[in-house]
N, C-alpha and C. Protein backbone atom coordinates (compact mmCIF):
# COMPACT_ATOMS: atom_id res chain seq x y z
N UNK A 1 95.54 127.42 97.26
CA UNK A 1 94.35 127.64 98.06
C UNK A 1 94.73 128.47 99.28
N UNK A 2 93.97 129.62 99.63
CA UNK A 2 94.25 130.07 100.80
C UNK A 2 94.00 129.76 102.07
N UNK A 3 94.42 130.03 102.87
CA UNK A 3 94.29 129.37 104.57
C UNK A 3 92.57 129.57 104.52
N UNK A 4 91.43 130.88 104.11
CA UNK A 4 90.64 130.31 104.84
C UNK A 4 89.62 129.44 104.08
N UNK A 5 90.11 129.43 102.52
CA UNK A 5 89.57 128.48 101.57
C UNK A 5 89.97 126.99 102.52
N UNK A 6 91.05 126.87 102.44
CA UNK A 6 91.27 125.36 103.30
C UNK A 6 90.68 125.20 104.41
N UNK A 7 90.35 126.13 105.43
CA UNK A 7 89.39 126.16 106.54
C UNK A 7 88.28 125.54 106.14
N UNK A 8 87.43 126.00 105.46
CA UNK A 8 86.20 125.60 104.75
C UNK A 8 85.63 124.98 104.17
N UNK A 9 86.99 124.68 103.59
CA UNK A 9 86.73 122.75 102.79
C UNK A 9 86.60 122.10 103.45
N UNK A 10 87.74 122.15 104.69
CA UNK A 10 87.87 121.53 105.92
C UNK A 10 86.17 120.90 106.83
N UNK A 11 86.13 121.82 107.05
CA UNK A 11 84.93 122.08 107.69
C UNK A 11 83.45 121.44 107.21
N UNK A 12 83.29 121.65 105.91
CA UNK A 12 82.68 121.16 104.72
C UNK A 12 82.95 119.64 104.81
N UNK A 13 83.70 119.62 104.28
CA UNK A 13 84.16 117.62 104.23
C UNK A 13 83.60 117.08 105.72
N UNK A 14 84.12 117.72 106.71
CA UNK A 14 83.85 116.59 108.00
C UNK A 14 81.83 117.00 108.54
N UNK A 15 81.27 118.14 108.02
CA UNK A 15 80.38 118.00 108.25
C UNK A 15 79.15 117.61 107.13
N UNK A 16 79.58 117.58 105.50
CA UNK A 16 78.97 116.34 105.32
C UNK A 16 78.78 115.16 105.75
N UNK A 17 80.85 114.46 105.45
CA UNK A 17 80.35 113.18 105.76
C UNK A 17 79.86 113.01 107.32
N UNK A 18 79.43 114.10 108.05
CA UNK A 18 78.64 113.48 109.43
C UNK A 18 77.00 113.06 108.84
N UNK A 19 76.41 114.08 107.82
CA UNK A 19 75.42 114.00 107.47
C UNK A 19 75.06 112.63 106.46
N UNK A 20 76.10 112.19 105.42
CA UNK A 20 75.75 111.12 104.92
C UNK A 20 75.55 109.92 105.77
N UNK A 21 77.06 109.95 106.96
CA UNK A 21 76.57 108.87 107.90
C UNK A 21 75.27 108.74 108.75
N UNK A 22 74.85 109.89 108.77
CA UNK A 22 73.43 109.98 109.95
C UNK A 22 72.42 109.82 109.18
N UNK A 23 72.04 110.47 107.85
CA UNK A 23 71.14 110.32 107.21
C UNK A 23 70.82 109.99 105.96
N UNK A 24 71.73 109.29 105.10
CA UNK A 24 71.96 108.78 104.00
C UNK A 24 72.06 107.28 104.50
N UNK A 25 71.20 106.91 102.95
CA UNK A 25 70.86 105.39 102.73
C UNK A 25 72.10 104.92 101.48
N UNK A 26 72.82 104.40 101.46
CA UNK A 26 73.46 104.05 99.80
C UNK A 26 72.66 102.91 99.73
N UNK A 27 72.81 103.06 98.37
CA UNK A 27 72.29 101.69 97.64
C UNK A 27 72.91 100.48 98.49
N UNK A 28 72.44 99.36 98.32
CA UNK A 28 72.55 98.01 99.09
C UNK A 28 74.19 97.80 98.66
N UNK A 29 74.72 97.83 99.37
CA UNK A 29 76.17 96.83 99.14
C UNK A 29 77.28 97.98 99.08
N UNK A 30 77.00 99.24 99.12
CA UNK A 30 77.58 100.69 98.77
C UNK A 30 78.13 101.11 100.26
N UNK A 31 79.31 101.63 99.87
CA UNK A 31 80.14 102.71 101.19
C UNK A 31 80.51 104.01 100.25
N UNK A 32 79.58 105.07 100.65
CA UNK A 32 80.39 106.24 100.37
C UNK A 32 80.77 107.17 101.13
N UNK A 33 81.78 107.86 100.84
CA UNK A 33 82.23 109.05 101.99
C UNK A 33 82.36 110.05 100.63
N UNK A 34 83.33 111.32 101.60
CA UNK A 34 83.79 112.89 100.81
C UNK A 34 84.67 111.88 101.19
N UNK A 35 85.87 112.32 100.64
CA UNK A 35 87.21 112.09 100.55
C UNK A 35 87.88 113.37 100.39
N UNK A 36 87.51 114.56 99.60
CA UNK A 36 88.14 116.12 99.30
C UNK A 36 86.98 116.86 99.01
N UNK A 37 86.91 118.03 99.19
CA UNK A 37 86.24 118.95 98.99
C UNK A 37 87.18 120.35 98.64
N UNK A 38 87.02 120.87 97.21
CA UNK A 38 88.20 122.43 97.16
C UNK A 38 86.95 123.04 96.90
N UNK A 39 87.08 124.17 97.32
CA UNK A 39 86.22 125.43 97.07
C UNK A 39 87.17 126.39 96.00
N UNK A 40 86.00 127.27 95.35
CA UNK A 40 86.32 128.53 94.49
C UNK A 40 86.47 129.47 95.53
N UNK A 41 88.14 130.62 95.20
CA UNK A 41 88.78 131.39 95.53
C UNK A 41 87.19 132.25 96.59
N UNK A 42 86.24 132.42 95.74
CA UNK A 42 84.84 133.68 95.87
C UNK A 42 84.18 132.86 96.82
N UNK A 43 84.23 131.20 96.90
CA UNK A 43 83.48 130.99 98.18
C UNK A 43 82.13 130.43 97.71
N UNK A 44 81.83 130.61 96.72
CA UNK A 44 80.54 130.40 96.27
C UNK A 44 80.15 128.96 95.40
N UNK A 45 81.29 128.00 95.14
CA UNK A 45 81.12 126.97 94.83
C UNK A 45 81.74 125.71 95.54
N UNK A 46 81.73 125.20 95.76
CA UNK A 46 82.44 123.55 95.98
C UNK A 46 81.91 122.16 95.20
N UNK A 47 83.22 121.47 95.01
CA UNK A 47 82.93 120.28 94.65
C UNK A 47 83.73 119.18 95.76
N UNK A 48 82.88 118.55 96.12
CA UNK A 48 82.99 117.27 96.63
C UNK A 48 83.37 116.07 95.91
N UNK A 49 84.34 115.98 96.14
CA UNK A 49 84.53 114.57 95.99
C UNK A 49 84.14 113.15 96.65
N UNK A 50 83.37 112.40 96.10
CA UNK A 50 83.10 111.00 96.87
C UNK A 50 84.02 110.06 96.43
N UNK A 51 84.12 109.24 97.43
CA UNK A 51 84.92 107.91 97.23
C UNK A 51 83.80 106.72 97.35
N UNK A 52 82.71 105.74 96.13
CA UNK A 52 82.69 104.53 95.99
C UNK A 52 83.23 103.45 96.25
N UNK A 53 82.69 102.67 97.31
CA UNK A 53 83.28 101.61 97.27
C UNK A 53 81.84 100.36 97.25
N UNK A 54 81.92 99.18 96.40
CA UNK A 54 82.94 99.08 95.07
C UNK A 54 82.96 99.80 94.22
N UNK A 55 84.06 100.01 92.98
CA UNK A 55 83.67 100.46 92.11
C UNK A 55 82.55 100.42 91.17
N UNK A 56 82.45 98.71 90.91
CA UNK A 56 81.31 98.67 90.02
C UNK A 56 79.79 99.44 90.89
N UNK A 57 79.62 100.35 91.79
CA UNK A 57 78.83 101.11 91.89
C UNK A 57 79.21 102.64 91.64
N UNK A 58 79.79 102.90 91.32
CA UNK A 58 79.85 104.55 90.83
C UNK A 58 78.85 104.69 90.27
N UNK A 59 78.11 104.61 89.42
CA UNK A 59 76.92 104.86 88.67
C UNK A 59 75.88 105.55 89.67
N UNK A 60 75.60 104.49 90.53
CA UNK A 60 74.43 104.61 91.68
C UNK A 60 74.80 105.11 92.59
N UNK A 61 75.67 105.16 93.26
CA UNK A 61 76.11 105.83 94.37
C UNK A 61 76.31 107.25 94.06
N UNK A 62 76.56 107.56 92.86
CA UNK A 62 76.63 109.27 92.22
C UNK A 62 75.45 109.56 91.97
N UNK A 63 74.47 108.98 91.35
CA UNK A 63 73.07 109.08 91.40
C UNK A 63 72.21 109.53 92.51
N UNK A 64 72.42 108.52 93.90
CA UNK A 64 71.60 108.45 95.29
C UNK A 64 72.57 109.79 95.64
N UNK A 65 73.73 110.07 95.58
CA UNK A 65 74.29 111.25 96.37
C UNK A 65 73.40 112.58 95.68
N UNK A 66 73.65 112.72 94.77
CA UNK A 66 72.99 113.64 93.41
C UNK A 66 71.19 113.86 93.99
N UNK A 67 70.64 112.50 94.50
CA UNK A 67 69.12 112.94 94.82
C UNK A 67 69.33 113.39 96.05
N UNK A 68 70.34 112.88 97.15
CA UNK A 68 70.05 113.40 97.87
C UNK A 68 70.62 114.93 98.55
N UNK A 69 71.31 115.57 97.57
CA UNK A 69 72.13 116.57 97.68
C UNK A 69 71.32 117.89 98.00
N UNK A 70 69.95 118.11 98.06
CA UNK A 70 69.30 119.29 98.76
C UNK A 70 69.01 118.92 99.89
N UNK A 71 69.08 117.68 100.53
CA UNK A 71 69.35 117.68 101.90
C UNK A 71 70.59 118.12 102.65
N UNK A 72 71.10 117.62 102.01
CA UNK A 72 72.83 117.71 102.41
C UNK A 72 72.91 118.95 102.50
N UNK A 73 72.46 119.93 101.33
CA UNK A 73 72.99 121.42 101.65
C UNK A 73 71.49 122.27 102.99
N UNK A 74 70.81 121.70 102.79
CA UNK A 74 69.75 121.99 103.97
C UNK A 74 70.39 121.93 105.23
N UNK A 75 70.69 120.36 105.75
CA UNK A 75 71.56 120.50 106.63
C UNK A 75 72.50 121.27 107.06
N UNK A 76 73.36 121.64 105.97
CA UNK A 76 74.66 122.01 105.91
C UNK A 76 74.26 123.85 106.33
N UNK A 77 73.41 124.04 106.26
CA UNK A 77 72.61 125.94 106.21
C UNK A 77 72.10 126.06 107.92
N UNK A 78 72.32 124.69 107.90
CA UNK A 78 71.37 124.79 109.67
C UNK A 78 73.34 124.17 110.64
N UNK A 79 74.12 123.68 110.11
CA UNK A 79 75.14 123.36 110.61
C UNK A 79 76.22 124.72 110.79
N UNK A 80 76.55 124.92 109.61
CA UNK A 80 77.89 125.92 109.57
C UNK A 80 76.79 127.62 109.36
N UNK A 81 77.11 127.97 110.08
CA UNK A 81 77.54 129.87 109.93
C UNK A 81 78.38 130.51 108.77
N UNK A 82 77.57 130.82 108.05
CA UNK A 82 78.32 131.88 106.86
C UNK A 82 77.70 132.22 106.17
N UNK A 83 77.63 133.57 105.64
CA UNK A 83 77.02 134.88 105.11
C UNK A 83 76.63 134.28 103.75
N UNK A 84 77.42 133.21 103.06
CA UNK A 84 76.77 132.45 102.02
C UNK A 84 77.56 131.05 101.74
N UNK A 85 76.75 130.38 102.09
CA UNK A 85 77.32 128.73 101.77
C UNK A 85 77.46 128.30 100.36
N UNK A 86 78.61 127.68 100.12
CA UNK A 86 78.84 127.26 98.49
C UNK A 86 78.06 126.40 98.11
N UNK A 87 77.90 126.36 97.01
CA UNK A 87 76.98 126.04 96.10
C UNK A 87 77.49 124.29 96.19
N UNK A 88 77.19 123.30 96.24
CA UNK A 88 77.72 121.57 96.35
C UNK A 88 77.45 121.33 94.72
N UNK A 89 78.93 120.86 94.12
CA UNK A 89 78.78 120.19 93.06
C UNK A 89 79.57 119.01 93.42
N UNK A 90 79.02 117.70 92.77
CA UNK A 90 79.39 116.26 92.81
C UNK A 90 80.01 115.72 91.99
N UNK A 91 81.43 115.22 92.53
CA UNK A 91 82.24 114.22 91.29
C UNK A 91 82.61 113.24 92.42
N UNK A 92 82.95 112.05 91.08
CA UNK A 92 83.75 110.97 91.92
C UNK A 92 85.57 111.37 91.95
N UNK A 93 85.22 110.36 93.05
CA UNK A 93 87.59 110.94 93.58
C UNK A 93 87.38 109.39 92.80
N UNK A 94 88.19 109.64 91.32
CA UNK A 94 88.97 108.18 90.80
C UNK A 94 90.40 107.89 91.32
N UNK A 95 90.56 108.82 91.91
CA UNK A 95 92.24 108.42 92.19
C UNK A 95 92.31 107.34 92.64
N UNK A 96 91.43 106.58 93.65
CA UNK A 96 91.80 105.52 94.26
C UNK A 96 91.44 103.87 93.24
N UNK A 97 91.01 104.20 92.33
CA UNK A 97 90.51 103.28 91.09
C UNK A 97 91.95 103.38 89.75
N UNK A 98 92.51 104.86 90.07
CA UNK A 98 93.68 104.59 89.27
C UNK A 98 94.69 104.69 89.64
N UNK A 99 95.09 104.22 91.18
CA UNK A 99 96.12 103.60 92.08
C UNK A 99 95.87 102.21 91.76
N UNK A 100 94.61 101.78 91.69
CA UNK A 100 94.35 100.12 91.66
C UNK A 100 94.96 99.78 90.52
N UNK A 101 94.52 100.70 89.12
CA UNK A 101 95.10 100.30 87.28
C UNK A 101 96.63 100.02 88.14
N UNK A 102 97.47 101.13 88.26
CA UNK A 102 98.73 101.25 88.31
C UNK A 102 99.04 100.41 89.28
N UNK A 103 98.48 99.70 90.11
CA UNK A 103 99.58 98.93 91.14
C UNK A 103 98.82 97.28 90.38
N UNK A 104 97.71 96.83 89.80
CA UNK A 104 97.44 95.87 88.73
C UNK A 104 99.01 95.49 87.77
N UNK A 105 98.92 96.71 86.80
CA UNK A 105 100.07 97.08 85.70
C UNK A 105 101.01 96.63 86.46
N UNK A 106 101.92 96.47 87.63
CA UNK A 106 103.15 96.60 88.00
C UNK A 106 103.42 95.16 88.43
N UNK A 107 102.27 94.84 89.23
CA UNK A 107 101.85 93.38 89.45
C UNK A 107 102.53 92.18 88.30
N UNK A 108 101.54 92.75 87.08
CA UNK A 108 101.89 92.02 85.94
C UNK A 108 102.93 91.88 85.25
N UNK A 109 103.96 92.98 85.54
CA UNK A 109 104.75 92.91 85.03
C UNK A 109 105.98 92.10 85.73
């Protein structure tokens, strides 16, 4: 990734999650944040990563992020300056669900 791709993710990540905290509802019992955001080389896409907590809500919490994701980039058009803002695509960050498998597994053993 280049320095100003990493700028931008940068930038991206901390001014969503300002927006989920200010104006996002999660479902009852739900904590979500970004956790990573990489952008395409051209600038014109990103995916966000969220982190669920608990797990047994990934379902809904990808759902409520997903409805509310033309706000998020609304916001995000009135926040950051640039000639064209990337496009927000949504996945979950499992890494932290398959740190849990692997430190379970080690447990047991």
């Amino acid at each position: 990734m280049s320095k100003r791709t990493e700028q931008v993710a940068s930038l991206l990540q901390q001014a969503i999650n300002d927006i989920i905290v200010r104006d996002f509802e999660a479902p009852r019992g739900t904590l979500i944040s970004v956790s990573q955001v990489t952008i395409a080389p051209d600038l014109k896409n990103a995916t966000v990563y969220i982190s669920v907590i608990p797990d047994s809500h990934w379902g809904s919490g990808l759902n409520a992020i997903n409805k509310f994701s033309s706000h998020i980039q609304r916001e995000l058009k009135n926040k950051i300056i640039m000639r064209s803002l990337p496009r927000l695509h949504w996945q979950l960050d499992e890494r932290d669900f398959k740190y849990k498998k692997i430190d379970d597994a080690l447990r047991q053993s």
